[in-house]
C-alpha atoms as a PDB file:
ATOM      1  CA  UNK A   1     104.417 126.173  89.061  1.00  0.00           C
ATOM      2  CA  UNK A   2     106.843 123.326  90.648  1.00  0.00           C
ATOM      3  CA  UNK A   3     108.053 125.467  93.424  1.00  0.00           C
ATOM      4  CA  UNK A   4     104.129 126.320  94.391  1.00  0.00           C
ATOM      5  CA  UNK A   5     103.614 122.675  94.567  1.00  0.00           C
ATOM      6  CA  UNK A   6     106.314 121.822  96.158  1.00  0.00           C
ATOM      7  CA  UNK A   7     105.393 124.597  99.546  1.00  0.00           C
ATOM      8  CA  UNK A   8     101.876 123.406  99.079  1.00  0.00           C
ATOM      9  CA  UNK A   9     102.719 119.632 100.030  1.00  0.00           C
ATOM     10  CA  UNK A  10     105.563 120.758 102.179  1.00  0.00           C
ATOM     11  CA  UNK A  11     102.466 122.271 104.043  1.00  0.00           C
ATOM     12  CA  UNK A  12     100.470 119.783 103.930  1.00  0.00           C
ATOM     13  CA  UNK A  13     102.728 117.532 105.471  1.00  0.00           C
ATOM     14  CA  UNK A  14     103.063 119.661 108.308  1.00  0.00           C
ATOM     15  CA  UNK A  15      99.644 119.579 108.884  1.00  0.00           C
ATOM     16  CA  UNK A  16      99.158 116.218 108.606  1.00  0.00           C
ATOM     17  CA  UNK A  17     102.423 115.802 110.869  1.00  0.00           C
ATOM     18  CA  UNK A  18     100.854 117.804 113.707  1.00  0.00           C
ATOM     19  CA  UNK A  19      97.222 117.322 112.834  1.00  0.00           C
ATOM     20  CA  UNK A  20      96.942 113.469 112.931  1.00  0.00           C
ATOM     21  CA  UNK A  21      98.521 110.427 114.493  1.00  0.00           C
ATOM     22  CA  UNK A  22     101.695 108.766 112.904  1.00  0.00           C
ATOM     23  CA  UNK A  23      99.743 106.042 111.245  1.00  0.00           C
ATOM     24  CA  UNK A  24      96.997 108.449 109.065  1.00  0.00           C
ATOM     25  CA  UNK A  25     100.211 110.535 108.188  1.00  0.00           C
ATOM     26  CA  UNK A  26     102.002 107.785 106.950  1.00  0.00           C
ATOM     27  CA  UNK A  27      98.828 106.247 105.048  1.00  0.00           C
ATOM     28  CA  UNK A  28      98.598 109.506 103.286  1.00  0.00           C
ATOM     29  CA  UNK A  29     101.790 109.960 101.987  1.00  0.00           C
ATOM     30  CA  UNK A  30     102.062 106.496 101.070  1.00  0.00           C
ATOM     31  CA  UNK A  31      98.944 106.505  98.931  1.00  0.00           C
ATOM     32  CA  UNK A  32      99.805 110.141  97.440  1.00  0.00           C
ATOM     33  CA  UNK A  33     103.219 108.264  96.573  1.00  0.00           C
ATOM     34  CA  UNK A  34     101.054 105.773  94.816  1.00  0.00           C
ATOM     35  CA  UNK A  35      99.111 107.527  93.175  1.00  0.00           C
ATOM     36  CA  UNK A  36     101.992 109.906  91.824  1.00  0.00           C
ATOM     37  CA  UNK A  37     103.307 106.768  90.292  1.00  0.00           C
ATOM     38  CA  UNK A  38     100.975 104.986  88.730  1.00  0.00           C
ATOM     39  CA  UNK A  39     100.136 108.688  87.374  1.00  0.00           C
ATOM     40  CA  UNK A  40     103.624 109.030  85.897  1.00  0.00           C
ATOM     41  CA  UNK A  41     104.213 105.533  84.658  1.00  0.00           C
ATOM     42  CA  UNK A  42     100.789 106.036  82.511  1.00  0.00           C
ATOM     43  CA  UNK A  43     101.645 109.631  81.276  1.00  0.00           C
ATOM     44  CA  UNK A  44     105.301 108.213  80.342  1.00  0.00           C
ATOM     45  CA  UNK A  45     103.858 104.944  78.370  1.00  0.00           C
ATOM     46  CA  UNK A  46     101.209 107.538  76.369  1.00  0.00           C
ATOM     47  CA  UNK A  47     103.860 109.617  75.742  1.00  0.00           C
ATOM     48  CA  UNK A  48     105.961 106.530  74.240  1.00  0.00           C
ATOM     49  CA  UNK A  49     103.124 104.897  72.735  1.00  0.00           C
ATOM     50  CA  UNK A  50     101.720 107.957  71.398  1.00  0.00           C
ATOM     51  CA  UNK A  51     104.656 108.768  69.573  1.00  0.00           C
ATOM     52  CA  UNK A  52     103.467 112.547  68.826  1.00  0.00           C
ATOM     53  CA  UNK A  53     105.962 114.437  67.959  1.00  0.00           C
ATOM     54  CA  UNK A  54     106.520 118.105  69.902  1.00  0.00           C
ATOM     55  CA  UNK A  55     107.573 121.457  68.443  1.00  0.00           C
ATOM     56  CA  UNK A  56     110.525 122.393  70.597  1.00  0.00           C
ATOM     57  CA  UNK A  57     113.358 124.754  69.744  1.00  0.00           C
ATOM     58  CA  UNK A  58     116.669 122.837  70.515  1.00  0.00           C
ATOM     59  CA  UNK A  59     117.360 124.281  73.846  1.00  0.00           C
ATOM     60  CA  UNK A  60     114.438 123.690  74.908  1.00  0.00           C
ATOM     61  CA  UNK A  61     114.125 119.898  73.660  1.00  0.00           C
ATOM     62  CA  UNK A  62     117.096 119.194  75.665  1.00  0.00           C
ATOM     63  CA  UNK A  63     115.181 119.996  78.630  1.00  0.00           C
ATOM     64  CA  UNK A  64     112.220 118.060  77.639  1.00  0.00           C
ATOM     65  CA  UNK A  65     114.482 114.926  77.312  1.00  0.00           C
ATOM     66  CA  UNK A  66     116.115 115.204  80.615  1.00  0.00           C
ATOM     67  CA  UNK A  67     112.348 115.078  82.097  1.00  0.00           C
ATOM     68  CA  UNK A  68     111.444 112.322  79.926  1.00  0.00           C
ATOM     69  CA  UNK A  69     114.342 110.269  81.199  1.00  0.00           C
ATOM     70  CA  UNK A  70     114.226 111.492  84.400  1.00  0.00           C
ATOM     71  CA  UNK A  71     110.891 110.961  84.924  1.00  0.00           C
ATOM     72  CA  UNK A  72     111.355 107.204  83.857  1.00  0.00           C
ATOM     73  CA  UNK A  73     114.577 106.623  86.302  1.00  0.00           C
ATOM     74  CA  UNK A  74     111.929 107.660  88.729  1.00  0.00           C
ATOM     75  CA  UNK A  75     109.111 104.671  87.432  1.00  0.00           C
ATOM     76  CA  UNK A  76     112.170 102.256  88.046  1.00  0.00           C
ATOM     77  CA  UNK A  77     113.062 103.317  91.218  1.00  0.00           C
ATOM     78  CA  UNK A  78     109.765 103.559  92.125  1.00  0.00           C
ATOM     79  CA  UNK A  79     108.854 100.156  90.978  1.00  0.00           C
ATOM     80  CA  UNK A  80     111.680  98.579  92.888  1.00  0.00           C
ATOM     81  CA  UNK A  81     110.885 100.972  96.259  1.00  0.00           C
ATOM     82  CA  UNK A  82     107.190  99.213  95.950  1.00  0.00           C
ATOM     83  CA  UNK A  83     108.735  95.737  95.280  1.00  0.00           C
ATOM     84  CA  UNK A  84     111.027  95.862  98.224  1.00  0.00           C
ATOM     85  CA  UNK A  85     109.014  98.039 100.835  1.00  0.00           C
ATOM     86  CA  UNK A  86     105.424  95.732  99.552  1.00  0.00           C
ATOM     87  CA  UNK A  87     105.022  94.327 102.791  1.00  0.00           C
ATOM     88  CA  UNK A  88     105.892  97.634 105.278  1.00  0.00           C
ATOM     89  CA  UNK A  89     103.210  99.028 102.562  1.00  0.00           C
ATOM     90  CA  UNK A  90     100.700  96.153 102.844  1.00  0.00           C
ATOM     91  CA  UNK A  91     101.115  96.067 106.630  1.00  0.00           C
ATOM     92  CA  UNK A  92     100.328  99.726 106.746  1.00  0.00           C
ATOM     93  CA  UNK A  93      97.464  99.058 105.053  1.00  0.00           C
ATOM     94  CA  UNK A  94      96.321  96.601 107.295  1.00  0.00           C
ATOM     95  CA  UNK A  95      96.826  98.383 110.836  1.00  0.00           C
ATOM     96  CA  UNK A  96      94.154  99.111 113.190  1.00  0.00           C
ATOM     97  CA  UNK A  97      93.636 103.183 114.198  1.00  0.00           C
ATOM     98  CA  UNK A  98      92.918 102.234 117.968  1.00  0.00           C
ATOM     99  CA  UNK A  99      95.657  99.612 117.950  1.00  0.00           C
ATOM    100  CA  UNK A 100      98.740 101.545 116.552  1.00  0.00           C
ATOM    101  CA  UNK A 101      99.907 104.657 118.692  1.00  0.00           C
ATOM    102  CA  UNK A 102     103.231 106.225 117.921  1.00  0.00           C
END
């Protein structure tokens, strides 16, 4: 399921890389990166605050932990990527379309 995810926005990006200008391209991905976030930092905090457990066998619990922390290295880093790129992301936000060619 990962891997057909992973071609499908692989593709996308080369459409959007061909299809539009530098500045929709980069508004895209920067929205879908976003959006992944805040969609893993609230599946991550119901998961903790939930506190349900799961019926795993042990090989495959050790798995499910790697995700788990994985996935919440990722929420740091990501928070800190937002912190320091906020303004390059708030001044992409901001551009003009007929000002900005690349």
């Amino acid at each position: 399921m990962e891997l057909y995810i992973l071609i499908a926005l692989i593709f996308i990006y080369v459409i959007t890389a061909f299809a539009g200008n530098s500045l929709l391209t980069k508004r895209i991905w920067a929205l879908a990166f976003l959006a992944s976030f805040i969609l893993m930092a609230l599946s991550l905090s119901a998961l903790k605050l939930d506190g349900e457990d799961v019926m795993l066998s042990a090989g495959q619990f050790n798995w499910y932990y790697f995700l788990y922390v994985f996935s919440a290295l990722t929420v740091a880093i990501g928070a800190i990527n937002i912190w320091i790129y906020r303004r390059q992301l708030w001044q992409l936000c901001q551009k003009d379309d007929s000002v900005s060619k690349e």
